[in-house]
C-alpha atoms as a PDB file:
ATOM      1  CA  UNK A   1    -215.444 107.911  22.865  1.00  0.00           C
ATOM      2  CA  UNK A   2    -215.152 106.787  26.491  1.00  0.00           C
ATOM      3  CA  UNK A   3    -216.695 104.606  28.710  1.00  0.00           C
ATOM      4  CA  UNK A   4    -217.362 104.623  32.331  1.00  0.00           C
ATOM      5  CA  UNK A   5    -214.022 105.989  34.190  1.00  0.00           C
ATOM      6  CA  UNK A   6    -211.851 103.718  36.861  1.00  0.00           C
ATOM      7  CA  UNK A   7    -211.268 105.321  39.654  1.00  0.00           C
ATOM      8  CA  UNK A   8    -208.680 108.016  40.068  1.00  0.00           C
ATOM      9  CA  UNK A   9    -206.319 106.892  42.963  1.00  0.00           C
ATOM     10  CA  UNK A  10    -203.006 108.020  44.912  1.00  0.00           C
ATOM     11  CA  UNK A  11    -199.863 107.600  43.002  1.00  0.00           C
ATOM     12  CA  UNK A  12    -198.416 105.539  45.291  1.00  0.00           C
ATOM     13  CA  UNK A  13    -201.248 103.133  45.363  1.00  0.00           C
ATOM     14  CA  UNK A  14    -199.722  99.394  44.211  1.00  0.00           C
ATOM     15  CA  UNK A  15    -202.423  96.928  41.889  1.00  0.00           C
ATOM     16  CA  UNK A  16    -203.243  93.765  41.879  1.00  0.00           C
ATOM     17  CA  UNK A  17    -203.976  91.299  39.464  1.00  0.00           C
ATOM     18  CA  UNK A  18    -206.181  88.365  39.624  1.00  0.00           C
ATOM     19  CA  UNK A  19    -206.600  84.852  38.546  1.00  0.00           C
ATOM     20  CA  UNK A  20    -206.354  84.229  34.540  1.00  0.00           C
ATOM     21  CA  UNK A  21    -209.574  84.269  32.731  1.00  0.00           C
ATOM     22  CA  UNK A  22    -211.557  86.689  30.152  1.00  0.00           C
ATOM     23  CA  UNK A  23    -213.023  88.320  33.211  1.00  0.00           C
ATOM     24  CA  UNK A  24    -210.429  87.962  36.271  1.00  0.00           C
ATOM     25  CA  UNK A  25    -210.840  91.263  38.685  1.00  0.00           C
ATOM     26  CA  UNK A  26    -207.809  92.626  37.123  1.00  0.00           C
ATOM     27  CA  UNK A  27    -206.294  96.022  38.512  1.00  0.00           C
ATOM     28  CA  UNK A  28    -203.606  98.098  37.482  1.00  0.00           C
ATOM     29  CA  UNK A  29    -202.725 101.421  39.148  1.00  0.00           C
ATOM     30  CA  UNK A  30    -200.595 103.874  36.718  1.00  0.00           C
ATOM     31  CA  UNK A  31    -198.796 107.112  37.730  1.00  0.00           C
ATOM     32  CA  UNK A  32    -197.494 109.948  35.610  1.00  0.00           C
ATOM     33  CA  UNK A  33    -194.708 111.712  36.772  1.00  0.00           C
ATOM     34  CA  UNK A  34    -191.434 113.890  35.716  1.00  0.00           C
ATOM     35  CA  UNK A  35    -190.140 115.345  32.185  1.00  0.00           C
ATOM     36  CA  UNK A  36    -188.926 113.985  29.044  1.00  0.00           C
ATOM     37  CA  UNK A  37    -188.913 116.518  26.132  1.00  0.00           C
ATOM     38  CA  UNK A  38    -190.545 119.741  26.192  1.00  0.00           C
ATOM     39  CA  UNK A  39    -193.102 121.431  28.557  1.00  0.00           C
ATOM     40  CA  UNK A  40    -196.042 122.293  26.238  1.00  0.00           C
ATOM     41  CA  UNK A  41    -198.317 119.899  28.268  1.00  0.00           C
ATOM     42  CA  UNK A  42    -202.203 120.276  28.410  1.00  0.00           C
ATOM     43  CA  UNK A  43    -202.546 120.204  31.890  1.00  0.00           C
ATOM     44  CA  UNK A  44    -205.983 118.348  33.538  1.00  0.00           C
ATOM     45  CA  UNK A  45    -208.030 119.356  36.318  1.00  0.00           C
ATOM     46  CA  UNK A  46    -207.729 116.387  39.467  1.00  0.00           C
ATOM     47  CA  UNK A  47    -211.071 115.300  38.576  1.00  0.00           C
ATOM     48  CA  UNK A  48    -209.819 114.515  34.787  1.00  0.00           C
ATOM     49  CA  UNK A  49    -206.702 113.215  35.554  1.00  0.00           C
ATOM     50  CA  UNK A  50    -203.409 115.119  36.173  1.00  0.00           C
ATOM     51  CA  UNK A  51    -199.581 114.424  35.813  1.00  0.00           C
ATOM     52  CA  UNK A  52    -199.418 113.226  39.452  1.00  0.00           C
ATOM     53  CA  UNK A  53    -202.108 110.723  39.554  1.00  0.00           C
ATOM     54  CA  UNK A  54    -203.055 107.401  39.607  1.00  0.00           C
ATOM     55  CA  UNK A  55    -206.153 105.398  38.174  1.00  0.00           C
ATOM     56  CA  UNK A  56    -207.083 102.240  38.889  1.00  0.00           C
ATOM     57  CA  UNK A  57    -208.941 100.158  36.374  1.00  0.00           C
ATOM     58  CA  UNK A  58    -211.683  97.730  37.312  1.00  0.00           C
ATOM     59  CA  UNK A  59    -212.346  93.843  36.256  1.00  0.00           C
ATOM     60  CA  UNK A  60    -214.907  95.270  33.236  1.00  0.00           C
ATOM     61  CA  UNK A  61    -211.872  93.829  30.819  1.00  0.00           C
ATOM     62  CA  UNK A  62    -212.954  97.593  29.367  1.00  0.00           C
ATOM     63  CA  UNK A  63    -209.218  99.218  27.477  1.00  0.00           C
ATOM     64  CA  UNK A  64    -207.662 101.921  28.714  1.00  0.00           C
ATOM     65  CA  UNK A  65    -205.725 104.250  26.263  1.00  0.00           C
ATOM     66  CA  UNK A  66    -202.538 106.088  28.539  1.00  0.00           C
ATOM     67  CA  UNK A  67    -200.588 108.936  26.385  1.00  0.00           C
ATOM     68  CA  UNK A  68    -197.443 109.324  28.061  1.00  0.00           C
ATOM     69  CA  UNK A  69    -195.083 111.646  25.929  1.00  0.00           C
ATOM     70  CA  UNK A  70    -193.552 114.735  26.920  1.00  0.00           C
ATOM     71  CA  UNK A  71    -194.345 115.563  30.256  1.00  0.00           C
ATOM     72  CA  UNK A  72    -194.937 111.905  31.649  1.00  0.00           C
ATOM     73  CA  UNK A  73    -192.786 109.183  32.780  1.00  0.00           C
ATOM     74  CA  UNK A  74    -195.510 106.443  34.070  1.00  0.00           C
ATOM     75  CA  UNK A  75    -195.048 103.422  36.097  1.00  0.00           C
ATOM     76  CA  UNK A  76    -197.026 100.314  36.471  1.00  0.00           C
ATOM     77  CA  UNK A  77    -197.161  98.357  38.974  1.00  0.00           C
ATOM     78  CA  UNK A  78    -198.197  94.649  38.871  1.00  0.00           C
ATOM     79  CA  UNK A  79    -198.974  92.056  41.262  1.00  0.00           C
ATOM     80  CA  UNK A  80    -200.298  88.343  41.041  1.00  0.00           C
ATOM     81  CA  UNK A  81    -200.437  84.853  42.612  1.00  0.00           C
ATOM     82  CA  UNK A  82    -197.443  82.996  42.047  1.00  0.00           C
ATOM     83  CA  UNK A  83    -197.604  79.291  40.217  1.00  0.00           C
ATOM     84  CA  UNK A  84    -194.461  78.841  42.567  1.00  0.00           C
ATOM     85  CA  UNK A  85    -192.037  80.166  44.799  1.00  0.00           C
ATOM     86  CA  UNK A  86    -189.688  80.286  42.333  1.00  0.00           C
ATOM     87  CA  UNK A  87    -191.632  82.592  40.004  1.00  0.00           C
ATOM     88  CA  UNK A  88    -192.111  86.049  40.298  1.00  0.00           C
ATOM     89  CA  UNK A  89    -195.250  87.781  42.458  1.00  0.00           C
ATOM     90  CA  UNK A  90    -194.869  91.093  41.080  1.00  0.00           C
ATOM     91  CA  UNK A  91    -192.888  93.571  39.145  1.00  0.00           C
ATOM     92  CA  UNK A  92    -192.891  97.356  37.714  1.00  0.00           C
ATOM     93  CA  UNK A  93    -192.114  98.538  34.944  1.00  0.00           C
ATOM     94  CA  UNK A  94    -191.958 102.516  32.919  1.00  0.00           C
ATOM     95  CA  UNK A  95    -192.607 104.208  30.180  1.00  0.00           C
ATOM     96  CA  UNK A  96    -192.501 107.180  27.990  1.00  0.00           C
ATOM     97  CA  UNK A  97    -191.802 108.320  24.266  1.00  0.00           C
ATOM     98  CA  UNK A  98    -190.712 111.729  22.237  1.00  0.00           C
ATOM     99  CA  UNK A  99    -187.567 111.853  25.009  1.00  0.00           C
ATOM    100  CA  UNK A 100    -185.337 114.236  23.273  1.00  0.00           C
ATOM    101  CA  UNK A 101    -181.546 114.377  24.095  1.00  0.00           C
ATOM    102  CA  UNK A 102    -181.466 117.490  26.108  1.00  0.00           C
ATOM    103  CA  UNK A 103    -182.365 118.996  29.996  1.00  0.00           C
ATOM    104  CA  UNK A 104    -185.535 116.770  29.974  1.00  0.00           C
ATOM    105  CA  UNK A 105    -183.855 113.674  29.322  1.00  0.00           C
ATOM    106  CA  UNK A 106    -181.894 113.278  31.770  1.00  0.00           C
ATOM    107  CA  UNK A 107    -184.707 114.872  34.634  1.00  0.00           C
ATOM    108  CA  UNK A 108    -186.681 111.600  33.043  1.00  0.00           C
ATOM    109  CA  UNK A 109    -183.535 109.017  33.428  1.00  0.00           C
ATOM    110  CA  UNK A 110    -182.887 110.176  37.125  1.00  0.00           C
ATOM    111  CA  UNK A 111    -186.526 109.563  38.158  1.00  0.00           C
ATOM    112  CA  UNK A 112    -186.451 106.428  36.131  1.00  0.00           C
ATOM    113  CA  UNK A 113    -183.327 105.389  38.115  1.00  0.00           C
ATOM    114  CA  UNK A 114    -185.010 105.909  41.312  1.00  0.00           C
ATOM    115  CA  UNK A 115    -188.305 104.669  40.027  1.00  0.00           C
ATOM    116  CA  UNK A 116    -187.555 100.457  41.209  1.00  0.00           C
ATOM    117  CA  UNK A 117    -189.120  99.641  37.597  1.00  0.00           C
ATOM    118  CA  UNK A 118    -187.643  96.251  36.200  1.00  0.00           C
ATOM    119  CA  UNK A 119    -187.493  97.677  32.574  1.00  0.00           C
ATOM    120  CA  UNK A 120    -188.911 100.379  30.852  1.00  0.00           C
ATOM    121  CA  UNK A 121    -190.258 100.818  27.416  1.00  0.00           C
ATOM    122  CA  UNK A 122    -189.753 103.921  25.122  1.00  0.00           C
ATOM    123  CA  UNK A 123    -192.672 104.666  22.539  1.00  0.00           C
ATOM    124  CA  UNK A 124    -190.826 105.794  19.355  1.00  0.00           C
ATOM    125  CA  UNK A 125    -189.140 109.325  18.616  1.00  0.00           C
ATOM    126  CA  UNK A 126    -185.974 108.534  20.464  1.00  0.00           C
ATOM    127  CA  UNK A 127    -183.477 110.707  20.334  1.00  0.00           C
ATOM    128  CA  UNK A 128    -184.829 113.724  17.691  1.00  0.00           C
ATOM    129  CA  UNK A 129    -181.111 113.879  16.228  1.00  0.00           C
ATOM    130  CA  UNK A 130    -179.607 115.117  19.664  1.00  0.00           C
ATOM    131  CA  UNK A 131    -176.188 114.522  20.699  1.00  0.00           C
ATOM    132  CA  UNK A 132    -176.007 113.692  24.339  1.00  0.00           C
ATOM    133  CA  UNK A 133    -172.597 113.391  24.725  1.00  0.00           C
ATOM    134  CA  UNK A 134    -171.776 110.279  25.134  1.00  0.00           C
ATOM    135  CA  UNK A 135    -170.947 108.754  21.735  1.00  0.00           C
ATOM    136  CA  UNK A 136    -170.533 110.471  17.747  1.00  0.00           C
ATOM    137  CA  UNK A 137    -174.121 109.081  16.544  1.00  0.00           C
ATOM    138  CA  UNK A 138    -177.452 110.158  18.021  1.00  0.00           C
ATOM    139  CA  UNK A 139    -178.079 106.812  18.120  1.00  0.00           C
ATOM    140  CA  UNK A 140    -175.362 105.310  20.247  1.00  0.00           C
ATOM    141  CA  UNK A 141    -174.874 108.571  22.127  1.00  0.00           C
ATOM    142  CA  UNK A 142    -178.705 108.493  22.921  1.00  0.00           C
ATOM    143  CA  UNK A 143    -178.610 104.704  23.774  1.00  0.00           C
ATOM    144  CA  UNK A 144    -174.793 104.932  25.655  1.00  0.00           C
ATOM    145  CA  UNK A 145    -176.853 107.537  28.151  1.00  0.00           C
ATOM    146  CA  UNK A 146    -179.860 106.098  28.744  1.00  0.00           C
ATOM    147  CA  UNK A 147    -177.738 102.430  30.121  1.00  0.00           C
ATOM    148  CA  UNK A 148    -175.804 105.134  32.171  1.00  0.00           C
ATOM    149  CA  UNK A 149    -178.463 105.991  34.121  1.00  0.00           C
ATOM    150  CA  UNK A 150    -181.268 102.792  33.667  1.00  0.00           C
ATOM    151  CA  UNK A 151    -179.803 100.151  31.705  1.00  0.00           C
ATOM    152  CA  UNK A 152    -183.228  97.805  30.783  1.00  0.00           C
ATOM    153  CA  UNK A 153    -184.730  99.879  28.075  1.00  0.00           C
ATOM    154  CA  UNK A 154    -186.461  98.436  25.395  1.00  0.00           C
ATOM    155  CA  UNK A 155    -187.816 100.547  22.722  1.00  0.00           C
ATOM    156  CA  UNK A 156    -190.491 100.516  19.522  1.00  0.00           C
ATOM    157  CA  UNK A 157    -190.113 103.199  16.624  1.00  0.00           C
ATOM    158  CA  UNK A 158    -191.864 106.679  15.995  1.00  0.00           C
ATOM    159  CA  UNK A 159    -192.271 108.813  12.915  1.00  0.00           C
ATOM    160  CA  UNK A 160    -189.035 110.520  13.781  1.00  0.00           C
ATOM    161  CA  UNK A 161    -186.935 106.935  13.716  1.00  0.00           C
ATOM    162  CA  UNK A 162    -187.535 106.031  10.805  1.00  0.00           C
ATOM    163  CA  UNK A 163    -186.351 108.301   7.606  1.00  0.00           C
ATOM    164  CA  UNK A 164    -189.661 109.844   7.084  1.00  0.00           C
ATOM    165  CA  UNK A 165    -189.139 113.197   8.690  1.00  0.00           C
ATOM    166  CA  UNK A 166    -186.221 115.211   8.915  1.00  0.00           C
ATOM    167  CA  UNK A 167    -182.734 113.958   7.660  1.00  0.00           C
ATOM    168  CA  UNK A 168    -180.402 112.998  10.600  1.00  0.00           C
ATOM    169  CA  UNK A 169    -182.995 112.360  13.619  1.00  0.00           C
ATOM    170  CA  UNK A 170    -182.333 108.919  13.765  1.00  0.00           C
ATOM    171  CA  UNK A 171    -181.907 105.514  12.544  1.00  0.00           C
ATOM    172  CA  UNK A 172    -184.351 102.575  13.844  1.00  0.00           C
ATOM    173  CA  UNK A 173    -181.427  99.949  13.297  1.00  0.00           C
ATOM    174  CA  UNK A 174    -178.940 102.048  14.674  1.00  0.00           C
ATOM    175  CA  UNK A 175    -181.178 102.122  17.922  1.00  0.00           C
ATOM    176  CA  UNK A 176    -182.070  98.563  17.741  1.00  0.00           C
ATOM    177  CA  UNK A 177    -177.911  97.845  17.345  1.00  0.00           C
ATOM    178  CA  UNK A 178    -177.195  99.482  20.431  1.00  0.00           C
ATOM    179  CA  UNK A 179    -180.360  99.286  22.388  1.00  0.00           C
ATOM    180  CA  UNK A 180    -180.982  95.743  21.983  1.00  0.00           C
ATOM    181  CA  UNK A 181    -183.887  93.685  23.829  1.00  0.00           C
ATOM    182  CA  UNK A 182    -182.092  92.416  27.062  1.00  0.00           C
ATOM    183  CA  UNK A 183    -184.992  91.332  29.533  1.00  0.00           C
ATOM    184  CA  UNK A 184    -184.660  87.392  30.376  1.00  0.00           C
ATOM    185  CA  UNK A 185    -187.577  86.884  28.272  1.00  0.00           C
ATOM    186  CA  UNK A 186    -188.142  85.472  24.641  1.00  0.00           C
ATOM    187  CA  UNK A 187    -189.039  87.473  21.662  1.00  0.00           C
ATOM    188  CA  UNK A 188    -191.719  87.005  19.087  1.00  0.00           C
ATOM    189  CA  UNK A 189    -191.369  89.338  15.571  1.00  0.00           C
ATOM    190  CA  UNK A 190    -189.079  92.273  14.915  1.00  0.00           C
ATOM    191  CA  UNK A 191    -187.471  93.860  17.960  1.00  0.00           C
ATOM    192  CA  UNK A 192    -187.744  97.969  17.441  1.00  0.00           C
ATOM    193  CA  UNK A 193    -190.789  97.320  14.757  1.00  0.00           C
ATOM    194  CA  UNK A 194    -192.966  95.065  15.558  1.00  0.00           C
ATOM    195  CA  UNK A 195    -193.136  92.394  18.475  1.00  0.00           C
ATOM    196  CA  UNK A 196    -194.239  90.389  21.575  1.00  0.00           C
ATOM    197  CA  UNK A 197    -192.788  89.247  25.294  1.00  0.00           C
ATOM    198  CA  UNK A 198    -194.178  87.970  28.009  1.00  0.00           C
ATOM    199  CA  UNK A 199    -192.935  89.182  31.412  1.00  0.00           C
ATOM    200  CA  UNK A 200    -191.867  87.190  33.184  1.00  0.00           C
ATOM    201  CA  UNK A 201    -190.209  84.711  31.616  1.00  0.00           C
ATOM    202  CA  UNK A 202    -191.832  81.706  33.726  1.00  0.00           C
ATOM    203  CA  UNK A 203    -195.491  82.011  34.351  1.00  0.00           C
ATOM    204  CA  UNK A 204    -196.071  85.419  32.808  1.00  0.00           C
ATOM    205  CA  UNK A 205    -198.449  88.086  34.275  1.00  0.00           C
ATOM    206  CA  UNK A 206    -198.526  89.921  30.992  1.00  0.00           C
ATOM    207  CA  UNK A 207    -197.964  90.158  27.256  1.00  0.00           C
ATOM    208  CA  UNK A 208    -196.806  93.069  25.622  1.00  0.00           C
ATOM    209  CA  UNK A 209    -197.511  93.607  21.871  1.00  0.00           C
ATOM    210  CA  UNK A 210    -195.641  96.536  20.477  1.00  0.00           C
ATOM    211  CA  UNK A 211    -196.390  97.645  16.856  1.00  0.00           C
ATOM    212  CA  UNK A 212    -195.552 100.643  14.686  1.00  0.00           C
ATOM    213  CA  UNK A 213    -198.809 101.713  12.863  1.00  0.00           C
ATOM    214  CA  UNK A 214    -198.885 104.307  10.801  1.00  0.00           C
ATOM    215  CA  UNK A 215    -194.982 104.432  10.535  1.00  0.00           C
ATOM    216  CA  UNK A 216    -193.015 104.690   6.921  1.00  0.00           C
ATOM    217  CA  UNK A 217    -189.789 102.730   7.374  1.00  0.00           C
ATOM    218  CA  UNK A 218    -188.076 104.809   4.809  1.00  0.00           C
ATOM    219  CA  UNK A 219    -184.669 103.596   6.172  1.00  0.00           C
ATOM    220  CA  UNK A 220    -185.574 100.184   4.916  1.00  0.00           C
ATOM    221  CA  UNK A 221    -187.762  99.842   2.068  1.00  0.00           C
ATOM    222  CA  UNK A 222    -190.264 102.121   2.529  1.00  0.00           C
ATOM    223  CA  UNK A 223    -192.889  99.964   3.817  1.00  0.00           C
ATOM    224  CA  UNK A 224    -195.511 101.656   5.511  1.00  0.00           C
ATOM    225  CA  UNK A 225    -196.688  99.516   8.397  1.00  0.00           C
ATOM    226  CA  UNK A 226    -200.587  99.478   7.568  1.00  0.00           C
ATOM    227  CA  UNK A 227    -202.851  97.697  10.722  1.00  0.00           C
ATOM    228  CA  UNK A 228    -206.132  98.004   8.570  1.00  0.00           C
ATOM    229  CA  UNK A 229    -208.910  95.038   9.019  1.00  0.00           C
ATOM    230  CA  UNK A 230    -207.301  92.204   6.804  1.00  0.00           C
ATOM    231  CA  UNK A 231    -203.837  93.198   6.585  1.00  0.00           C
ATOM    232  CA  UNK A 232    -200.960  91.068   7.384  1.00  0.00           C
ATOM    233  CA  UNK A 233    -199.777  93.245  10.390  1.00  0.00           C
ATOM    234  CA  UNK A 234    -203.646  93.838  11.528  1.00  0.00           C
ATOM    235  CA  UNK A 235    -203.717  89.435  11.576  1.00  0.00           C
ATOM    236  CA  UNK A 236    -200.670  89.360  13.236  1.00  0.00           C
ATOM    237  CA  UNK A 237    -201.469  91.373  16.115  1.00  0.00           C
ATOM    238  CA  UNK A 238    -204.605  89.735  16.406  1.00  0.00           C
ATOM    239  CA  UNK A 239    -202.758  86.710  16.665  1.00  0.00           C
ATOM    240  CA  UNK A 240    -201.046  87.437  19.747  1.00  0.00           C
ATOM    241  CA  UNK A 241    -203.774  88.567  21.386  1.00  0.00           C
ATOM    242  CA  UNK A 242    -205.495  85.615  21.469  1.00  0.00           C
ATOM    243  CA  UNK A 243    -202.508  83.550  21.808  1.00  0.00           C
ATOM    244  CA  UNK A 244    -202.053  85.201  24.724  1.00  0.00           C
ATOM    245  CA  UNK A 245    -205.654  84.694  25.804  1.00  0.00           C
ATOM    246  CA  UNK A 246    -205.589  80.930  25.167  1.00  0.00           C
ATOM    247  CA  UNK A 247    -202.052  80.756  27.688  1.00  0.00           C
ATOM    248  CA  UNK A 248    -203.824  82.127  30.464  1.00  0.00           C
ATOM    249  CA  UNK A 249    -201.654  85.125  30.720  1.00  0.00           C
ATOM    250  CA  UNK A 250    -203.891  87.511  32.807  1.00  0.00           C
ATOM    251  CA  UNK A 251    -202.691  90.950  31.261  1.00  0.00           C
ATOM    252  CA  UNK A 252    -202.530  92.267  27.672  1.00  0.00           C
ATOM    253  CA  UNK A 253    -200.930  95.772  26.831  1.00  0.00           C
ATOM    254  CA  UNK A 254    -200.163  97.221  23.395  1.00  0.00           C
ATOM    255  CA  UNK A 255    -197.753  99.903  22.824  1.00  0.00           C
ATOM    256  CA  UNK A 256    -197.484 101.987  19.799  1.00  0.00           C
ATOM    257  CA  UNK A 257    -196.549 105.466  18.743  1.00  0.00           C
ATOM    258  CA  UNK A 258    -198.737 107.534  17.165  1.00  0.00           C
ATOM    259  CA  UNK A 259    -202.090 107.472  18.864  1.00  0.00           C
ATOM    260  CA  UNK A 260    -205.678 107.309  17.708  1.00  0.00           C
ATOM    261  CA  UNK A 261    -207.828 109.222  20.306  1.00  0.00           C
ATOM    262  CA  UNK A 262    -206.205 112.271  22.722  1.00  0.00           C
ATOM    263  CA  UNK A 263    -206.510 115.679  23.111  1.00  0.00           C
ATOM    264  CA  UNK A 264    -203.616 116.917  21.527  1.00  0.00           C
ATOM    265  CA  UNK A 265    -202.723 118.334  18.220  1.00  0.00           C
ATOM    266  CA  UNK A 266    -203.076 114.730  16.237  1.00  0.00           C
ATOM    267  CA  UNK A 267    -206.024 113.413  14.753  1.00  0.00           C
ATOM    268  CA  UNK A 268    -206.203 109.250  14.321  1.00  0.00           C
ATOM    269  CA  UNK A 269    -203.023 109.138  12.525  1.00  0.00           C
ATOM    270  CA  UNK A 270    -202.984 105.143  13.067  1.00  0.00           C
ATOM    271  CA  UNK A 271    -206.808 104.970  11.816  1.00  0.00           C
ATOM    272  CA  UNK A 272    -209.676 103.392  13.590  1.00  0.00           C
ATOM    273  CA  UNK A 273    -209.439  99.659  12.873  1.00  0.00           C
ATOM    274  CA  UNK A 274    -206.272  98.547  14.997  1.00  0.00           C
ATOM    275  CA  UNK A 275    -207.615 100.638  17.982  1.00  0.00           C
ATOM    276  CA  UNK A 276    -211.363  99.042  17.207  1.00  0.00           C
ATOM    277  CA  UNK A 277    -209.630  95.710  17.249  1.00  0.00           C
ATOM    278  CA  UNK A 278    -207.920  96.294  20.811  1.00  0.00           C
ATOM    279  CA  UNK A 279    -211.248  97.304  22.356  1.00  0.00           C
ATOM    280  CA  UNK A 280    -212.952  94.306  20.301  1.00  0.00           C
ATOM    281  CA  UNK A 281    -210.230  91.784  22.119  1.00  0.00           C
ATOM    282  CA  UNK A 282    -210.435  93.608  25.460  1.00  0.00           C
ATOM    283  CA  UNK A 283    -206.681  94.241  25.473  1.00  0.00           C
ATOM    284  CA  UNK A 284    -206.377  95.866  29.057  1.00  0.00           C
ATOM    285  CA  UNK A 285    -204.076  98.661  28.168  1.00  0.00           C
ATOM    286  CA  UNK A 286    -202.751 100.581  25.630  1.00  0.00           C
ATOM    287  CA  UNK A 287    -199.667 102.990  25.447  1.00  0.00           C
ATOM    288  CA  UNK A 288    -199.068 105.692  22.638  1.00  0.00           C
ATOM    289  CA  UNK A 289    -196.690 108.624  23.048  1.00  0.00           C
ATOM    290  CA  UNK A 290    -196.913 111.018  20.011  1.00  0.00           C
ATOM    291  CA  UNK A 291    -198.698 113.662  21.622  1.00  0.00           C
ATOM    292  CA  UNK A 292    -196.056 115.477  23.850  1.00  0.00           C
ATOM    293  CA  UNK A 293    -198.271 115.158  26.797  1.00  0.00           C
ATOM    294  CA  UNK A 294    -199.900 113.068  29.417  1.00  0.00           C
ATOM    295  CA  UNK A 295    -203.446 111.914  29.322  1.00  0.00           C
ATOM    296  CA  UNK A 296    -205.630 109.123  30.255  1.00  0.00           C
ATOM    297  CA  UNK A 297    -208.866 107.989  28.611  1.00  0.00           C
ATOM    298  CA  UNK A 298    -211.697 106.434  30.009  1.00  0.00           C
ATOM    299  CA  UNK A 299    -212.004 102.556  29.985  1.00  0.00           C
ATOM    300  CA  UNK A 300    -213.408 101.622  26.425  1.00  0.00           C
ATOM    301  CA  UNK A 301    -215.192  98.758  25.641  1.00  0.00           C
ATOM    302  CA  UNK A 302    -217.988  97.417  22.662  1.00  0.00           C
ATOM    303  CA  UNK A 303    -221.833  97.890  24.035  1.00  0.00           C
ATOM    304  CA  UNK A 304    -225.237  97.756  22.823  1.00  0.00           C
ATOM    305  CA  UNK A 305    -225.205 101.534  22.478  1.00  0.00           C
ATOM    306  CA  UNK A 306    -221.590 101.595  20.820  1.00  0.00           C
ATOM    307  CA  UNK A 307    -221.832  98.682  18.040  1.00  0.00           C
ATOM    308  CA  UNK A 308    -219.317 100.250  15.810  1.00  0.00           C
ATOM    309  CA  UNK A 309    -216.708 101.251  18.319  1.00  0.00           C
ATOM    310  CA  UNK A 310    -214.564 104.150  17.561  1.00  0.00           C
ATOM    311  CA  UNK A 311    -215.038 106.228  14.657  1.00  0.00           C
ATOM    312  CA  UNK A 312    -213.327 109.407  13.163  1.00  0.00           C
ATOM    313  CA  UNK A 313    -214.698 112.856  14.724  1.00  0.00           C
ATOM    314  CA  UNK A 314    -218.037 111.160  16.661  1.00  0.00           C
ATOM    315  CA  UNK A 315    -218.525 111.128  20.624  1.00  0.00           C
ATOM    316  CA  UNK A 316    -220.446 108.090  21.046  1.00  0.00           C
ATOM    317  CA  UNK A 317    -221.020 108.152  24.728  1.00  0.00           C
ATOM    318  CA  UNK A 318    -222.204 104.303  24.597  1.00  0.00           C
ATOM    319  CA  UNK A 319    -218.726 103.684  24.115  1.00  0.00           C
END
C-alpha cells in the first residue's frame, strides 16, 4: 500500500527541517549502509531503493515506513532553525535492529563509530544469546561492546528479548540494566518497552515514540503488548502523538520491532491498527527491524481513494 515516492537522493545528501506546524516543508534524507547480522538481504534495483541510498521525503506530512535490520545501519540527518543560540541547529542520529554478537556486529559498531551520529537506537533482537567477549551474560557482554565502540545507544525490545523464543537469547531487563537511557533528555513510559524523548532536550526538533507491539514479555508477566484500536497501549501512543503535535515539535518518528508491511518473510505480525493510526496522525517516520533486511516504503498517507488505510493482503494503490 504505498503512496507517491520521495525522491531517491545521494547518501551524503544532509535534510532540512522546517518551521513547526501540521504541514511545515519537512525533509529528512536517510541512508542505509554496512552489516549487522547476517547477509540474506533482498537486494533492490537503484530505482527501488538500494542499501547505499538516500530518499528524501517531501512536506505531504505522508509516513514513511524504513526496515533497517540485517544488512542496514541508517543515519538521519536533521536540521532546523534554532529558538536560540544556545540550542541545537541540527543533529544525527542511527539505527538498526536483529545485530547479533558476531563478525557483523562489530563491521556495524565501527561504521557507527565513524558515522558522527549523536545516539543511535537499536530495534529489538539484541544480542540473539551471543557472547561477545566482553562480559559472562549476553546481556552485559553485548551492552559492555557496543559502549566500547559507540557509547549512546538506546534500545527497544524484539521477540528474541523477551522469553518468548528460545531459552537464553536474552533478557529485556538485563539489557535495560546495563544499557540504560543516557541522552540529556527526559523520559516518558518504560525505557526498553515502551516510551517517548524529545531530542533535544531544549527546543526539540523531534519526538521519538518507541513501542513493542506484538511482543510477549514472558520474562515479566507475560503480557502481550496489544496496540489494537481502544487498547490502553494503542491510547497511549496516540497520546504522544498529539502531545507532541500540540508542542510544536516539528518531527514525529515511531520505532518498533516487528513490522507491518515489507517484503520479507513476515506478514503484519503487529496488525493493521497501530500502523493505520501512524498514517491517520501523519507521524513522519517509522522504524521496524524484524525483517533482516533493508527496505524503504513509499510515503503513506489517508486519501479519498484509500479510506480504510492499510489492510491485510490488499494493494490499494490510493494509498
Amino acid at each position: 500500500m504505498f503512496g507517491s515516492p520521495g525522491t531517491v537522493g545521494r547518501p551524503s545528501e544532509s535534510a532540512s527541517v522546517g518551521p513547526p506546524g501540521p504541514f511545515g516543508s519537512n525533509r529528512v534524507c536517510i541512508c542505509g549502509q554496512g552489516a549487522t547480522k547476517r547477509r540474506n538481504t533482498q537486494e533492490a534495483t537503484p530505482e527501488q531503493g538500494g542499501r547505499s541510498m538516500g530518499a528524501t521525503f517531501g512536506p505531504s506530512r505522508a509516513i514513511a515506513v524504513l526496515l533497517a535490520a540485517a544488512m542496514a545501519l541508517v543515519g538521519l540527518s536533521f536540521v532546523g532553525t534554532p529558538a536560540s543560540s544556545e540550542d541545537a541547529v541540527s543533529f544525527q542520529f542511527s539505527v538498526a535492529g536483529d545485530f547479533g554478537s558476531w563478525s557483523g556486529f562489530r563491521e556495524s559498531l565501527d561504521q557507527l563509530n565513524a558515522s558522527g551520529s549523536d545516539f543511535a537506537l537499536a530495534l529489538g533482537d539484541l544480542s540473539y544469546g551471543g557472547n561477545t567477549g566482553y562480559a559472562n551474560t549476553t546481556e552485559e557482554a553485548w551492552c559492555s561492546k557496543f559502549h566500547k565502540f559507540f557509547p549512546k545507544i538506546e534500545i527497544i525490545a524484539g521477540n528474541h528479548d523477551t522469553g518468548d523464543t528460545i531459552a537464553g537469547e536474552g533478557n529485556i531487563n538485563q539489557f535495560i540494566a546495563y544499557c540504560p537511557f543516557n541522552i540529556k533528555t527526559s523520559v516518558d513510559g518504560v525505557y526498553g518497552k515502551q516510551y517517548a524523548f524529545d531530542f533535544p532536550r531544549n527546543n526539540p526538533l523531534a519526538r521519538f515514540i518507541l513501542i513493542s507491539p506484538d511482543l510477549v514479555f514472558r520474562v515479566d508477566d507475560g503480557e502481550h503488548y496489544s496496540y489494537d484500536v481502544g487498547t490502553p497501549r494503542y491510547d497511549w501512543t496516540k497520546g504522544q502523538i498529539e502531545d507532541a503535535k500540540a508542542k510544536g515539535i516539528p518531527w514525529v518518528i515511531v520505532g518498533f520491532h516487528k513490522n507491518c508491511i515489507g517484503a520479507g518473510e513476515h506478514h503484519c505480525e503487529t496488525g493493521t491498527d497501530i500502523l493505520n493510526l501512524l498514517i491517520q496522525e501523519k507521524v513522519d517516520l517509522v522504524l521496524n527491524a524484524h525483517e533482516h533486511n533493508y527496505e524503504r516504503s513509499h510515503q503513506l498517507a489517508y486519501t479519498d481513494s484509500c479510506p480504510q488505510g492499510v489492510q491485510e493482503h490488499v494493494f490499494v494503490p490510493g494509498c
